[in-house]
C-alpha atoms as a PDB file:
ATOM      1  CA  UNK A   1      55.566  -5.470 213.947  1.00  0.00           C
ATOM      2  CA  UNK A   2      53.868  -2.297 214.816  1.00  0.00           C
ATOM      3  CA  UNK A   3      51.499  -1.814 217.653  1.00  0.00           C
ATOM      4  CA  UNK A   4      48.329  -0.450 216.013  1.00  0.00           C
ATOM      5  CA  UNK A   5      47.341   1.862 218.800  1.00  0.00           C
ATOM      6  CA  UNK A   6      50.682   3.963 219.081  1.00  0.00           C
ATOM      7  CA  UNK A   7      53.123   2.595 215.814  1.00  0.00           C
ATOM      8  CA  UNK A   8      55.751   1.797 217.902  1.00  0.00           C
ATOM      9  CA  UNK A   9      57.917  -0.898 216.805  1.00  0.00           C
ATOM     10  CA  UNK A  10      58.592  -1.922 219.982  1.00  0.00           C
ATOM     11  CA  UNK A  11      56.550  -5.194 220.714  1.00  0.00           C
ATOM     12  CA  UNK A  12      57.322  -8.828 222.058  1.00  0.00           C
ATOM     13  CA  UNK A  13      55.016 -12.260 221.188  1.00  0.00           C
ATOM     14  CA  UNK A  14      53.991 -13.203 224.354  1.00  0.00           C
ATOM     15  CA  UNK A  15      52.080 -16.580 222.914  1.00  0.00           C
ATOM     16  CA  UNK A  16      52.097 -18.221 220.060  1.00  0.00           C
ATOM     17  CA  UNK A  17      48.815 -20.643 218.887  1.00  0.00           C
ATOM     18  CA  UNK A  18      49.123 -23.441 216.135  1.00  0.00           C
ATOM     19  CA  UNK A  19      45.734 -23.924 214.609  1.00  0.00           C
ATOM     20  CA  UNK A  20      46.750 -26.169 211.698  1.00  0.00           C
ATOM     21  CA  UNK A  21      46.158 -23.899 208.514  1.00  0.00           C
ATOM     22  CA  UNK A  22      46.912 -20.878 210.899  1.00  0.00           C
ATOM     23  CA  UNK A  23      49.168 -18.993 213.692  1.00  0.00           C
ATOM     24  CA  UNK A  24      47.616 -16.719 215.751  1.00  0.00           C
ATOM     25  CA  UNK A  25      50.281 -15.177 218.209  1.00  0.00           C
ATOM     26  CA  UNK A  26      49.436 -12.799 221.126  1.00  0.00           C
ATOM     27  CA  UNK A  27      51.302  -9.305 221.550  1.00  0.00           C
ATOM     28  CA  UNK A  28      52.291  -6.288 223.833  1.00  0.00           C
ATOM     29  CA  UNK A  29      53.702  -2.978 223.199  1.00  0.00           C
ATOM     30  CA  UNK A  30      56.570  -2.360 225.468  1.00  0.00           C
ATOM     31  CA  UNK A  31      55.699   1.501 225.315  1.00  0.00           C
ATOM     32  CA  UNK A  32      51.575   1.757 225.330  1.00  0.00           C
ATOM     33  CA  UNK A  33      51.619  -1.124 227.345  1.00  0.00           C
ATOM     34  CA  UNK A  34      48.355  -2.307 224.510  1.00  0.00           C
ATOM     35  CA  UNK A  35      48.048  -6.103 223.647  1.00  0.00           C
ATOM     36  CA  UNK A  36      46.832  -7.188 220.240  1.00  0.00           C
ATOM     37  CA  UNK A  37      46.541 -10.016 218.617  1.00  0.00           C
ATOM     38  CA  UNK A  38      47.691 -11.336 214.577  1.00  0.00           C
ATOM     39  CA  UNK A  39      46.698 -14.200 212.506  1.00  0.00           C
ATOM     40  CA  UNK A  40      48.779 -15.800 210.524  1.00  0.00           C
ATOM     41  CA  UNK A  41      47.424 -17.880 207.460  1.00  0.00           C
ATOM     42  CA  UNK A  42      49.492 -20.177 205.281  1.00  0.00           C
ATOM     43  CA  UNK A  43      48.787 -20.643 201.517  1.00  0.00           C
ATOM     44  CA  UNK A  44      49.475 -24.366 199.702  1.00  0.00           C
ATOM     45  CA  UNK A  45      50.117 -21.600 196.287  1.00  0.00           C
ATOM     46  CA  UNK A  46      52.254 -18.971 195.300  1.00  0.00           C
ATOM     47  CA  UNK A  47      50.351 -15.957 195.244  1.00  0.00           C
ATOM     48  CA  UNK A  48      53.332 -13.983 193.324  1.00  0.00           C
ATOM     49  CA  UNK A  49      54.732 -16.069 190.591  1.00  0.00           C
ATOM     50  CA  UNK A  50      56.961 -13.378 189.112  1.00  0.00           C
ATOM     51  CA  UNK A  51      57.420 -12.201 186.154  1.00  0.00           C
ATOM     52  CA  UNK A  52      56.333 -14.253 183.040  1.00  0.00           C
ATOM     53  CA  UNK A  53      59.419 -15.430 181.124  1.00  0.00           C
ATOM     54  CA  UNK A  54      60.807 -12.858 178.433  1.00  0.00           C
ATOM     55  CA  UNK A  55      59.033 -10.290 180.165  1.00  0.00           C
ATOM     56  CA  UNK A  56      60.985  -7.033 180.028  1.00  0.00           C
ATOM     57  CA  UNK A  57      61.623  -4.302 182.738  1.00  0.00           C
ATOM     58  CA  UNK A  58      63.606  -2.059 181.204  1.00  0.00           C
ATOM     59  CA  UNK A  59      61.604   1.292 179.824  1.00  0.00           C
ATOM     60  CA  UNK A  60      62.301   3.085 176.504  1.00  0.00           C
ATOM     61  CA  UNK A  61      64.294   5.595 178.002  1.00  0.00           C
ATOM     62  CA  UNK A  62      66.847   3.202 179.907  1.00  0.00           C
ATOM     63  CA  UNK A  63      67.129   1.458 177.284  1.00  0.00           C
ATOM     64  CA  UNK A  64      68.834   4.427 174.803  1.00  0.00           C
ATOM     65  CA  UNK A  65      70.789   5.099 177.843  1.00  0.00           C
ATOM     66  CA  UNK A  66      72.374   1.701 177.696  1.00  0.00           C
ATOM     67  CA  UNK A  67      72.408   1.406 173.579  1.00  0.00           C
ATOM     68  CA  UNK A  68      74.507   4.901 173.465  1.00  0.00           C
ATOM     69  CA  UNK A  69      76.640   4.303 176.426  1.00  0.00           C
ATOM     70  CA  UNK A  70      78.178   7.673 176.610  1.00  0.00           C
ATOM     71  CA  UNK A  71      79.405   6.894 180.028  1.00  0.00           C
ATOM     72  CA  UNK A  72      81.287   3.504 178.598  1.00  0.00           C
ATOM     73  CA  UNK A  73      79.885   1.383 181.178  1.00  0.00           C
ATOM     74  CA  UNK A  74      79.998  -2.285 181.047  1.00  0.00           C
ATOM     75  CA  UNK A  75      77.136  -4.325 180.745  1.00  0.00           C
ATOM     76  CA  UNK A  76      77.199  -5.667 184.862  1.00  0.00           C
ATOM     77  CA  UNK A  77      77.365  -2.049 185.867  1.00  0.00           C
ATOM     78  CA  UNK A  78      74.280  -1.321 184.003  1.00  0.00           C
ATOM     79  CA  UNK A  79      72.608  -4.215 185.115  1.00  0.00           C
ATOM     80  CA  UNK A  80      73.544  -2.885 189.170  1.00  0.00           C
ATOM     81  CA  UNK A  81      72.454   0.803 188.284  1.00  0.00           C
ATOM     82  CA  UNK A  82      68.617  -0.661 186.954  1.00  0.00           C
ATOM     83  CA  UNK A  83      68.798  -3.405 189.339  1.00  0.00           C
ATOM     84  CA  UNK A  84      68.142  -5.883 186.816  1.00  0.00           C
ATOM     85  CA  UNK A  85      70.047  -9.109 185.196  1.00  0.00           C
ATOM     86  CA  UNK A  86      73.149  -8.708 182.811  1.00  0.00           C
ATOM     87  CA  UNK A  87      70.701 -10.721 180.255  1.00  0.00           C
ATOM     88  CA  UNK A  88      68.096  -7.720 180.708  1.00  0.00           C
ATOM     89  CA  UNK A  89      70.884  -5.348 180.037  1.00  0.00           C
ATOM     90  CA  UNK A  90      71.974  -7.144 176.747  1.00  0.00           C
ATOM     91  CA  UNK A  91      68.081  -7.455 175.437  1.00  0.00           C
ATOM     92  CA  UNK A  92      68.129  -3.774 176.262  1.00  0.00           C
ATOM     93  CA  UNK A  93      71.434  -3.051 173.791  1.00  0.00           C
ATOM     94  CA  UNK A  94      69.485  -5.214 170.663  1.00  0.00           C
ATOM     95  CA  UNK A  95      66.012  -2.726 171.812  1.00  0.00           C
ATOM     96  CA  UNK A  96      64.693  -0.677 168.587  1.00  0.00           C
ATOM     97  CA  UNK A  97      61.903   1.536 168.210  1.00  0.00           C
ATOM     98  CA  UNK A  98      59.771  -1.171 166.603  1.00  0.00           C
ATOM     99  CA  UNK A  99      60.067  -3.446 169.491  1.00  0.00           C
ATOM    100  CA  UNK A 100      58.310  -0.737 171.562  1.00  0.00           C
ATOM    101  CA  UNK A 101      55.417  -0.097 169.109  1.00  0.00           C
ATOM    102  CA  UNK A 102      54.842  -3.847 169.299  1.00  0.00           C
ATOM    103  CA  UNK A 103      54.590  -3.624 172.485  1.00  0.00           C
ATOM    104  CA  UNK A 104      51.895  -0.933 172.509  1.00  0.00           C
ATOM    105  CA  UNK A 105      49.979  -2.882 170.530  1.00  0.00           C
ATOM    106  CA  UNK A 106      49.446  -5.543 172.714  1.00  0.00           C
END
């Protein structure tokens, strides 16, 4: 946590409050010497479901990448260059032109 009159990033809790549906906990900056105070609120929902299902990451360019393949890479090292899953990777080899116009329609 940063102290919000100098950013440092060195700060202890000194005291910590339950409140039922919130935390509020006290602080000090070790450098400034500055206390502040956060409140913490919890939430009964998810706020960031993720994606929908069948959703695809993958852009138009990455995907020609992977569907050429000049670099002969298999499909779990493509999935660990885009960061995504080997599934992603495999949608991304079946990808045509079409699907992307489809998808621009929308």
């Amino acid at each position: 946590m940063k102290c919000p009159k100098c950013n440092s990033k060195e700060t202890r809790v000194s005291c910590t409050e339950d409140h039922g549906d919130f935390t509020k906990r006290y602080c000090r900056c070790l450098n400034c010497k500055a206390t502040f105070r956060t409140t913490e609120k919890y939430l009964n929902i998810i706020e960031n479901p993720g994606k929908v299902k069948g959703s695809f990451v993958l852009n138009s360019y990455q995907c020609k990448m992977i569907k050429k393949n000049k670099f002969m890479l298999d499909r779990n090292e493509w999935a660990a260059i885009y960061d995504v899953s080997k599934t992603t990777v495999i949608k991304a080899e079946n990808w045509t032109e079409s699907e992307k116009n489809k998808e621009n329609l929308k």
